[in-house]
Protein backbone atom coordinates (compact mmCIF):
# COMPACT_ATOMS: atom_id res chain seq x y z
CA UNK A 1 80.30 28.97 -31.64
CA UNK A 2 77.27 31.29 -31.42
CA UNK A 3 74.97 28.46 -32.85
CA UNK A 4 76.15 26.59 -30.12
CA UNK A 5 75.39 28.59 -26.87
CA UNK A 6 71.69 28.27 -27.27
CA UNK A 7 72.10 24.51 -27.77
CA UNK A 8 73.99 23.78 -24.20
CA UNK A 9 71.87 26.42 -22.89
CA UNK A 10 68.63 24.66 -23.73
CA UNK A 11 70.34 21.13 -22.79
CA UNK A 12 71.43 22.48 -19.68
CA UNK A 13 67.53 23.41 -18.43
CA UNK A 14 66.28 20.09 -19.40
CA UNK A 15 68.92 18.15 -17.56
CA UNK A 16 68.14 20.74 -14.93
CA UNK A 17 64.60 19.78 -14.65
CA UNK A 18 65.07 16.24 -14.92
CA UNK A 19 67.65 16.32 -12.46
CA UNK A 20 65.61 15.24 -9.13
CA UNK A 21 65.54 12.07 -8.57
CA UNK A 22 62.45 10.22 -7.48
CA UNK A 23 61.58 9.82 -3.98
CA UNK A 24 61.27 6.17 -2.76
CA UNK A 25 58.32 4.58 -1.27
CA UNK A 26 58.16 3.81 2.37
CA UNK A 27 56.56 -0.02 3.07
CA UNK A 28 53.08 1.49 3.16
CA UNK A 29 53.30 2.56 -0.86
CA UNK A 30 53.81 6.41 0.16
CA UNK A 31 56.50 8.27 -1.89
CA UNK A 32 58.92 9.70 0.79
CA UNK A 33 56.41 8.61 3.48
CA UNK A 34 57.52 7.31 6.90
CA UNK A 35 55.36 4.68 7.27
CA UNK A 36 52.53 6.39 9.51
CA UNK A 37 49.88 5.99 7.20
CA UNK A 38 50.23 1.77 7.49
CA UNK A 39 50.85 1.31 11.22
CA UNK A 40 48.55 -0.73 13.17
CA UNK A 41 47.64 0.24 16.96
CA UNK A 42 50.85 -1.66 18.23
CA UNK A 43 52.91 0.46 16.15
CA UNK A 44 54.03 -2.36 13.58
CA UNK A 45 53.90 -1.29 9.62
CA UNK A 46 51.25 -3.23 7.47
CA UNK A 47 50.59 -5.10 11.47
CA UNK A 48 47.26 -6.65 12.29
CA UNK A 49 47.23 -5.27 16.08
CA UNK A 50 48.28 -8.95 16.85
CA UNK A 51 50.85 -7.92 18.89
CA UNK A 52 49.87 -5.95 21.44
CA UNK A 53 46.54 -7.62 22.26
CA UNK A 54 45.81 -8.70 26.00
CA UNK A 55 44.38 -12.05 26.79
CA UNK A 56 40.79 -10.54 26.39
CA UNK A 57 41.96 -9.72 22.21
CA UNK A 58 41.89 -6.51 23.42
CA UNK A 59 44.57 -4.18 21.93
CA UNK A 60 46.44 -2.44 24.28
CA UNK A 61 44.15 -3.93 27.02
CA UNK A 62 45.22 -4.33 30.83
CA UNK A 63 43.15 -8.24 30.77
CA UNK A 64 40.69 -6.31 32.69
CA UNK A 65 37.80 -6.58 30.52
CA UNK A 66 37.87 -10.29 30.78
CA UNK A 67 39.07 -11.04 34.12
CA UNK A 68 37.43 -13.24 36.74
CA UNK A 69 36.53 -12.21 40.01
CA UNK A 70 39.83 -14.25 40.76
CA UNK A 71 41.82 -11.99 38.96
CA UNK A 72 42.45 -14.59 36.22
CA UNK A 73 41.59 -13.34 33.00
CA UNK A 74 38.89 -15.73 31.07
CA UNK A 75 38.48 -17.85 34.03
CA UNK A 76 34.59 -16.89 33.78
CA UNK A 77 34.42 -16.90 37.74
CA UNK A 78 31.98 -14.20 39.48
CA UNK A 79 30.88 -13.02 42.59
CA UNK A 80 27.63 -14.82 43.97
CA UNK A 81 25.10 -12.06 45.40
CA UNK A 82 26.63 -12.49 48.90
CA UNK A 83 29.91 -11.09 47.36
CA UNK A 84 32.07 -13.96 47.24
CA UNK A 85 33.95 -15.45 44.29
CA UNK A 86 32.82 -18.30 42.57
CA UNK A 87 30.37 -18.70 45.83
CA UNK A 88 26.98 -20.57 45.99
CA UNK A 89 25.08 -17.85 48.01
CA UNK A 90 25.38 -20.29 51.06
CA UNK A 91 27.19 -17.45 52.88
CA UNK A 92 24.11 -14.71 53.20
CA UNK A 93 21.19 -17.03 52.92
CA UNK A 94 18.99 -17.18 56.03
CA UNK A 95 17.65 -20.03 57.70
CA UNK A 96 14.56 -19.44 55.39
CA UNK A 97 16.64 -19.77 51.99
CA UNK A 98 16.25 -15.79 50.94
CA UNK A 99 19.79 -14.88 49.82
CA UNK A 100 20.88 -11.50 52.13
CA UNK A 101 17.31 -11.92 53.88
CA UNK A 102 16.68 -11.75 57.32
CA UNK A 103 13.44 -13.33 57.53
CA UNK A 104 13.08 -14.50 60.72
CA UNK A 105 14.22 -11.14 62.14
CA UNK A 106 11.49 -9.35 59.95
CA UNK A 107 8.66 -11.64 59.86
CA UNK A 108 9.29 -14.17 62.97
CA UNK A 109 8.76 -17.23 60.68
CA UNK A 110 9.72 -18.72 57.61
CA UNK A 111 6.40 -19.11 56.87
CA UNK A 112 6.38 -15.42 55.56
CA UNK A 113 8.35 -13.58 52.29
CA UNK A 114 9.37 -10.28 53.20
CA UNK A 115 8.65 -8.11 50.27
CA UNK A 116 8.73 -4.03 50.04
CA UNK A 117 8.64 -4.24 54.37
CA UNK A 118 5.57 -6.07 54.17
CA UNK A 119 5.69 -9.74 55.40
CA UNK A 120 3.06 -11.79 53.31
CA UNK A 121 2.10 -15.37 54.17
CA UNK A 122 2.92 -18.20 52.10
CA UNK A 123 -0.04 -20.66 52.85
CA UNK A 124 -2.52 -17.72 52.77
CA UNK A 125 -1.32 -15.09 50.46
CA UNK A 126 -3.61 -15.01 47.29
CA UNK A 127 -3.42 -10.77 46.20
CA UNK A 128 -0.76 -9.12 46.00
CA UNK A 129 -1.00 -5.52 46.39
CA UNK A 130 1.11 -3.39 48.77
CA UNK A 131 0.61 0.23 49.24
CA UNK A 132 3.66 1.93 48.66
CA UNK A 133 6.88 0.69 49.27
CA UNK A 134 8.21 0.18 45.52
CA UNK A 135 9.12 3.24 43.93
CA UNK A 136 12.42 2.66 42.42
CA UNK A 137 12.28 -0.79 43.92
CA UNK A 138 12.98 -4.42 41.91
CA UNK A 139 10.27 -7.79 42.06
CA UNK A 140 11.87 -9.36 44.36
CA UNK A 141 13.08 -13.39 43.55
CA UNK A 142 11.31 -14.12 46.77
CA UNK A 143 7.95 -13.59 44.96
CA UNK A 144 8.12 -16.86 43.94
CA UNK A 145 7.63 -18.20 47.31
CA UNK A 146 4.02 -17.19 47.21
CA UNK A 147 2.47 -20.25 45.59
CA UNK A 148 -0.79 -19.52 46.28
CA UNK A 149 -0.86 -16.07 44.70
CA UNK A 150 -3.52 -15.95 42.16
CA UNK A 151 -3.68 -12.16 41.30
CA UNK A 152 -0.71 -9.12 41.23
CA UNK A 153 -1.43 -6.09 40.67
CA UNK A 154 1.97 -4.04 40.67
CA UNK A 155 0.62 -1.08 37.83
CA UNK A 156 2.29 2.11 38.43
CA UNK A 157 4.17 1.09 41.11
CA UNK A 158 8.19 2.82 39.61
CA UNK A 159 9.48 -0.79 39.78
CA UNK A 160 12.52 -1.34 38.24
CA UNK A 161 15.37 -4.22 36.96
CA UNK A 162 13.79 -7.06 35.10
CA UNK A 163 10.87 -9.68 35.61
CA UNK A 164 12.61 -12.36 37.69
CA UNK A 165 12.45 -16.18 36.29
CA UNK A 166 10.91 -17.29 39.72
CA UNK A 167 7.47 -15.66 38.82
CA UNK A 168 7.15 -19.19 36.55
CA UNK A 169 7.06 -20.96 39.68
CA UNK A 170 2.98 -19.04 40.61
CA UNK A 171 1.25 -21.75 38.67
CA UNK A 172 -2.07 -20.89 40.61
CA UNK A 173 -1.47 -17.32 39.07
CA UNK A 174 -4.76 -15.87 37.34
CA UNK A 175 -4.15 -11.72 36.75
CA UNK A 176 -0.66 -10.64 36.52
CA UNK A 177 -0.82 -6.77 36.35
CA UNK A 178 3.00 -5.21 35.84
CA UNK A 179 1.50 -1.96 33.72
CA UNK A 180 3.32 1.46 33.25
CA UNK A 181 6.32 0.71 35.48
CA UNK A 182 10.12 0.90 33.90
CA UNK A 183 10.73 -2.95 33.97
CA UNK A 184 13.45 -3.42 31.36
CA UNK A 185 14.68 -7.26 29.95
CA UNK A 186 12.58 -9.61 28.54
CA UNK A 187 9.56 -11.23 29.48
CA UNK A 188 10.70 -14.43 31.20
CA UNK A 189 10.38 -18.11 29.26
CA UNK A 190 9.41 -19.42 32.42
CA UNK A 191 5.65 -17.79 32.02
CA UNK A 192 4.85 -20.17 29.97
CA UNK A 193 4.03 -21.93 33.44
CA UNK A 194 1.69 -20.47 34.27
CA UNK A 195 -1.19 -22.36 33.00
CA UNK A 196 -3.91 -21.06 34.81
CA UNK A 197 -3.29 -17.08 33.68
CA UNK A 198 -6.15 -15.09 32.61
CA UNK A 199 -4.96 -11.72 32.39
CA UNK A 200 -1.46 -11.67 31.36
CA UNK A 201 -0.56 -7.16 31.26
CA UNK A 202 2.59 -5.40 30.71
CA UNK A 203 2.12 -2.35 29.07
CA UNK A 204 3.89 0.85 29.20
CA UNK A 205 7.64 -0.79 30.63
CA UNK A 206 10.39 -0.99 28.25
CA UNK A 207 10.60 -4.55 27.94
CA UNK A 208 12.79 -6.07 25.41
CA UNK A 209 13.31 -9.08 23.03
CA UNK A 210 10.90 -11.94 21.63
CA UNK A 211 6.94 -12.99 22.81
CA UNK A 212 8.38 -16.80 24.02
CA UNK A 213 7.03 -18.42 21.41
CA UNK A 214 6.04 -21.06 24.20
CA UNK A 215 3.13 -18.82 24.99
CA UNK A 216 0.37 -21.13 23.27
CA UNK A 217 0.60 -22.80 26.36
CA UNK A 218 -1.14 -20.45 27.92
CA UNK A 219 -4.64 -21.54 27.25
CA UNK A 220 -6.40 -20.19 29.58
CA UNK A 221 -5.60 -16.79 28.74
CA UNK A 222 -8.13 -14.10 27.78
CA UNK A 223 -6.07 -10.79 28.05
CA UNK A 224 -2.68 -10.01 26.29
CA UNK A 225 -1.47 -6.24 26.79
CA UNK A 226 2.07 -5.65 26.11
CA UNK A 227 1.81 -2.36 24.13
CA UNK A 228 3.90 0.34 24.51
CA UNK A 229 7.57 -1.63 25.08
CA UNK A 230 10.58 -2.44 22.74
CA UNK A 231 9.64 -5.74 21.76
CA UNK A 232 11.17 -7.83 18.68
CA UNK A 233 10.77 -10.44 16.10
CA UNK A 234 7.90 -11.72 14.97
CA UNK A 235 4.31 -13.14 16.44
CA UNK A 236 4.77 -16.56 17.93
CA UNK A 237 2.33 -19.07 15.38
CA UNK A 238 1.49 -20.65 19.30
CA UNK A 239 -0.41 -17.29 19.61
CA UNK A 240 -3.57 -18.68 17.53
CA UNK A 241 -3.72 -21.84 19.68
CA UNK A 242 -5.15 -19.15 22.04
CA UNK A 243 -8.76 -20.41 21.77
CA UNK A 244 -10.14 -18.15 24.87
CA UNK A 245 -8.24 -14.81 23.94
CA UNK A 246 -10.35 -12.13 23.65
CA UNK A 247 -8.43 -8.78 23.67
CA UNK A 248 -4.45 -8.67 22.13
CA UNK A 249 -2.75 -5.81 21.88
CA UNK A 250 0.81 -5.56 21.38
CA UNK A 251 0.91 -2.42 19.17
CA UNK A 252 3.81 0.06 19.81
CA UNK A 253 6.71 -2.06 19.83
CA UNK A 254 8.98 -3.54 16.70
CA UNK A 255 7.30 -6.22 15.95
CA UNK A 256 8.04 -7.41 12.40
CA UNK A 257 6.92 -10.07 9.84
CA UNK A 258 3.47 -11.04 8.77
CA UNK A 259 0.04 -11.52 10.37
CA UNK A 260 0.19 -15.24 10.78
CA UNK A 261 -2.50 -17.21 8.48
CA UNK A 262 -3.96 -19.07 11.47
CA UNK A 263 -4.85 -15.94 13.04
CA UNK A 264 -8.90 -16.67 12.54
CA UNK A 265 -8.74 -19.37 14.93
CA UNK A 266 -9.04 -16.82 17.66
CA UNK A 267 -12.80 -16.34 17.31
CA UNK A 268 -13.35 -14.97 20.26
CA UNK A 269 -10.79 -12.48 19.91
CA UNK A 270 -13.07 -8.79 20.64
CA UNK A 271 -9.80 -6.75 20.26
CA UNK A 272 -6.84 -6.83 17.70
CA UNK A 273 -4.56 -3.88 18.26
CA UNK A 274 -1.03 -4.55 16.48
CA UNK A 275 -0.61 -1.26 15.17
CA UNK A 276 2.27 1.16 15.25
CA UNK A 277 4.51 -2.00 14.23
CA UNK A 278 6.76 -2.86 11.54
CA UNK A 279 4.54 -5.46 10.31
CA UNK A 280 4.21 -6.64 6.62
CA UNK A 281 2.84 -8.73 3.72
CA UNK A 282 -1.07 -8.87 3.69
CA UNK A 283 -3.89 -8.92 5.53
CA UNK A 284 -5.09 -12.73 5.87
CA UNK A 285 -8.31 -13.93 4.74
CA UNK A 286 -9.12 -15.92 7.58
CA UNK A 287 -9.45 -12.55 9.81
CA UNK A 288 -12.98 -13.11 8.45
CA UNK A 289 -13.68 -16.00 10.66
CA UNK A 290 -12.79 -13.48 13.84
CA UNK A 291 -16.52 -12.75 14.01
CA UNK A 292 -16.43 -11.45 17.58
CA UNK A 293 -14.11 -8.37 16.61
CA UNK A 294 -15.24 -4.91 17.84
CA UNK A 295 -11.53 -3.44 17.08
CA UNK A 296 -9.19 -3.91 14.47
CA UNK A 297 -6.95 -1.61 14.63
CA UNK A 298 -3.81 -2.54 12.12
CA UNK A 299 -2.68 0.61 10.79
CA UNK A 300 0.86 2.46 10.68
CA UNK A 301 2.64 -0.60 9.98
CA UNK A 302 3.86 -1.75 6.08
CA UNK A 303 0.81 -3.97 5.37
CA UNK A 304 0.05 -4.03 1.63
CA UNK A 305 -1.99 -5.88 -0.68
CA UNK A 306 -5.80 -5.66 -0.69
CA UNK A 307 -8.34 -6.18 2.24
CA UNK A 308 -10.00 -9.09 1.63
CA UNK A 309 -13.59 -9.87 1.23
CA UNK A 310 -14.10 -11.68 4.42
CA UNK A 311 -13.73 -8.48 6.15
CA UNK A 312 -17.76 -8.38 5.67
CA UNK A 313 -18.16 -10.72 8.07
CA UNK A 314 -17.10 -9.34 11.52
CA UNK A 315 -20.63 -7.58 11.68
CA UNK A 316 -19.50 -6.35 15.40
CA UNK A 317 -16.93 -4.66 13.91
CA UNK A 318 -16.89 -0.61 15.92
CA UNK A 319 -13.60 0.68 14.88
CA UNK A 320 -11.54 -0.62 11.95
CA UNK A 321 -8.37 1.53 11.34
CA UNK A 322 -6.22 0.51 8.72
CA UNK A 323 -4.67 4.16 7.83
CA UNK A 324 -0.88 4.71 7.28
CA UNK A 325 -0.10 1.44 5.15
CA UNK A 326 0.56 0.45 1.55
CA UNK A 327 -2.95 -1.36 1.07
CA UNK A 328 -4.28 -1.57 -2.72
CA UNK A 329 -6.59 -2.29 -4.77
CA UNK A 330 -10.39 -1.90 -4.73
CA UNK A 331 -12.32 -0.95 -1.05
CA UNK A 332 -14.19 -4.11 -1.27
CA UNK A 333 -17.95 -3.82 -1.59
CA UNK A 334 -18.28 -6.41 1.30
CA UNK A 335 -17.86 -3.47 3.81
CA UNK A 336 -21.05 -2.51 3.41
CA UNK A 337 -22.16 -4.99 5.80
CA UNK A 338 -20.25 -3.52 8.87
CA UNK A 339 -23.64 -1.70 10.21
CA UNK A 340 -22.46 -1.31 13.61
CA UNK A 341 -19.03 0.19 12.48
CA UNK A 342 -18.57 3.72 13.97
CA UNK A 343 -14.51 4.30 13.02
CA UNK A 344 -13.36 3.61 9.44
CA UNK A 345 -10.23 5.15 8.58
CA UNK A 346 -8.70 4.08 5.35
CA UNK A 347 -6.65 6.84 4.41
CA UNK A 348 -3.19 6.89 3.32
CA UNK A 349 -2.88 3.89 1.45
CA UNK A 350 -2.69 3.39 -2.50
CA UNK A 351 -6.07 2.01 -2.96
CA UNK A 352 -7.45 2.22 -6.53
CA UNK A 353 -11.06 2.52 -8.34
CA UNK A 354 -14.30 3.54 -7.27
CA UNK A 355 -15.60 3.85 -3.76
CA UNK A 356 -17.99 1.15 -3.78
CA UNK A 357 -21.72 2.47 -3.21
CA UNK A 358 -22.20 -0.24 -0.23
CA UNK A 359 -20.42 2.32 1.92
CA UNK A 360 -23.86 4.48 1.82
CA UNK A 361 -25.01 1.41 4.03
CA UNK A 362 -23.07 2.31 7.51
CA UNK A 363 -25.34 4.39 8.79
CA UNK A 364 -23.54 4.26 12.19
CA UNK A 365 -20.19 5.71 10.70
CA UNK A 366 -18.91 8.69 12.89
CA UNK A 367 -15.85 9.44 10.95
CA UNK A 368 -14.89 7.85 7.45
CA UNK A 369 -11.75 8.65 6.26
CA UNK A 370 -10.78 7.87 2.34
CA UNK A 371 -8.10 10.61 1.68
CA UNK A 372 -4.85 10.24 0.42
CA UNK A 373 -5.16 7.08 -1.77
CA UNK A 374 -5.95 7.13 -5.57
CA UNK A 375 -9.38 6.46 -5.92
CA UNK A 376 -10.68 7.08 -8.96
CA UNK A 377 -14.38 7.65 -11.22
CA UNK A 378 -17.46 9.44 -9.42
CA UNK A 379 -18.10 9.35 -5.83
CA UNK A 380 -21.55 7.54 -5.41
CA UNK A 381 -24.26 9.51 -4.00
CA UNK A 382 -25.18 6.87 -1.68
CA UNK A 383 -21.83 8.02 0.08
CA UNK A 384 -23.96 10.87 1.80
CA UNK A 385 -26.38 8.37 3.27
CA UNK A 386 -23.61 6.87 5.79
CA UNK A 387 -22.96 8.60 9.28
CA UNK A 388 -20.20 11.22 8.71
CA UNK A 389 -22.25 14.33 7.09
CA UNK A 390 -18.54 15.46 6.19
CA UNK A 391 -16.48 12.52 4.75
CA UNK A 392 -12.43 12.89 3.97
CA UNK A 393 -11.86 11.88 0.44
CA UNK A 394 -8.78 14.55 -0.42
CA UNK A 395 -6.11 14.10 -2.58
CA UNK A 396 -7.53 11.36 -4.69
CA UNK A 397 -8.41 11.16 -8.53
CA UNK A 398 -12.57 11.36 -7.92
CA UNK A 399 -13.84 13.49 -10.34
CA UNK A 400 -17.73 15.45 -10.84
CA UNK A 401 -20.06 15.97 -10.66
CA UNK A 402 -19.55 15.28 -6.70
CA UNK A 403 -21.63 14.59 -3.92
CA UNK A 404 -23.71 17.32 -1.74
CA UNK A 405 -22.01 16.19 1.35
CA UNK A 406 -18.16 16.51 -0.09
CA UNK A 407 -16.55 19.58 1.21
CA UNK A 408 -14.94 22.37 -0.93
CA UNK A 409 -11.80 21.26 0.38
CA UNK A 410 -12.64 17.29 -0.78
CA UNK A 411 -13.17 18.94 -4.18
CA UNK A 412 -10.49 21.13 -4.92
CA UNK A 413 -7.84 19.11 -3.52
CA UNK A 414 -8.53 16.17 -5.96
CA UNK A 415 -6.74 15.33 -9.90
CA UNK A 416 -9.04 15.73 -12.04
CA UNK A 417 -6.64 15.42 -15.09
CA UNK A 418 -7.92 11.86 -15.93
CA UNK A 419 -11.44 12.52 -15.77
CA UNK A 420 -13.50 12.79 -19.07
């Protein structure tokens, strides 16, 4: 009997910890859950919101989001700008066609647009120019009444709201000036119109989407500014049917993609600024044929590859900037023959080998800048006989004896750990 004691004893604390029972799942898996963790926003376990959503397919929605100016939700019916539903504007248009205008009130005629309180001849309106008036202010539709217009010049003006499609309809437009305003949207398809535009500047707005890739049509143009927006995508290939264009810049926006390979048929391009972009793949060899250049200014986008040899050829070339990339490779000894270049900034980039001695040759250099890269072998004393007395070559693999004109910094900031 005393043999067995210990024996139920010890039985009786296993049963005992054996002795609770499981807990059973609730339908979302959960071991004595209460189904919260599997409830969809109508409250229905393991539910794909499917049965609470409005006729918009919003969940828990009122129809609101969705509903026409008729009350009926997806009926896709809206106010006209005179306020009525699903109206044709006929209720607030004048006798002169401007919707909410009173023309004839304002002007006396309908042969006038009323625009910022100034009335403005149609037949013998050709500049467009007010003083004052537009701060805060849109371009009006009317604008496109003025068919005769052949210059605007609206920079700095606080306009506001977007470019209106009517401006298409100023075919005998030459200048269009819309610079450093807050114009928002994108730059209307209906441009491409205007055939006769020389000029063609919107700079400093915050203009959105694509260049219409329409705008080869444009051939007449000589001026494209649209720096300093939010513009997308990619550059149009109609760009390079832009024979007469002399200055583009479009840098400081999101442009992405590559330089496109036609780009050298604008030879009488003076200016290329496309920097501060997201642009990549290499630099084309036909930029060579651009002969005219005096800037090319390409850097602080995600260019990489080398630069070709053609560069040699744009002998007008001033300012070449081409800093902040991932360009490799050698410096090609072709740049010797920029004489008249002033600017040469090639820093930051992963070019390799020597610094060719043809660099000695631009004697017109103000600043040359070859730091950051991994350039390799002695600097060439001819480097001393270009323009900058002081040229940047930091933080590359250059090694001694160096050059009277490096600095102290030039020299103790390069690895010298490969050098013999």
């Amino acid at each position: 009997m005393k043999k067995l004691f210990p024996i139920l004893f010890i039985s009786f604390f296993i049963s005992s910890c054996d002795s609770d029972p499981v807990s059973p799942l609730d339908e979302c898996g959960v071991s004595g859950g209460d189904n919260s963790t599997c409830l969809d926003e109508c409250g229905v376990v393991n539910g794909d919101n499917s049965t609470c959503l409005d006729e918009c397919g919003i969940v828990n929605g009122d129809n609101s989001t969705c509903e026409g100016c008729d009350g009926v939700p997806n009926s896709g019916l809206v106010d006209d700008e005179c306020g009525v539903c699903d109206g044709d504007n006929s209720t607030c248009t004048d006798e002169c066609g401007v919707i909410n205008g009173n023309t004839i009130l304002e002007c006396g005629s309908c042969d006038y647009v009323f625009l910022w309180n100034i009335c403005y001849n149609i037949e013998t309106t050709t500049t467009l120019e007010p003083f004052g008036g537009t701060s805060g202010e849109t371009i009006p539709p009317e604008i496109g009444k003025l068919i005769n217009l052949t210059k605007i010049y609206l920079n700095e003006r606080n306009l506001v709201g977007e470019i209106p499609n009517e401006i298409g309809n100023l075919i005998n437009l030459e200048d269009l000036w819309l610079n450093s305003n807050s114009l928002i949207g994108e730059i209307p398809s209906s441009i491409i119109n205007l055939t006769n535009l020389v000029d063609l500047s919107l700079r400093y707005n915050q203009l959105s989407g694509y260049i219409p890739s329409e705008i080869g049509s444009l051939i007449n143009l000589e001026k494209l500014s649209i720096q300093y927006n939010n513009l997308i995508g990619e550059i149009p290939l109609s760009i390079c049917n832009l024979s007469n264009l002399k200055y583009l810049s479009i840098n400081n926006n999101q442009f992405t993609g590559e330089i496109p390979l036609l780009i050298g048929n604008l030879s009488n391009l003076i200016e290329l600024e496309i920097n501060d972009n997201q642009f990549t793949g290499e630099i084309p060899f036909s930029i060579g044929e651009m002969i005219n250049l005096t800037e090319l200014e390409i850097n602080d986008n995600q260019f990489t590859g080398e630069i070709p040899s053609s560069i040699g050829n744009l002998i007008n070339l001033d300012t070449g900037l081409f800093q902040n990339n991932f360009l490799s490779g050698y410096i090609p000894s072709s740049i010797g023959s920029l004489i008249s270049l002033r600017y040469l900034y090639l820093n930051n980039n992963q070019f390799i080998g020597e610094i060719p001695e043809q660099i000695g040759q631009l004697s017109n250099l103000n600043i040359l800048l070859l730091s950051d890269n991994q350039l390799s072998g002695e600097i060439p004393q001819e480097i001393c006989n270009q323009g900058d007395t002081t040229p940047s070559v930091g933080n590359n693999e250059l090694c001694p004896p160096y050059p009277s004109c490096i600095s102290q910094n030039g020299i103790d900031s390069q690895d010298i750990s490969n050098c013999p």
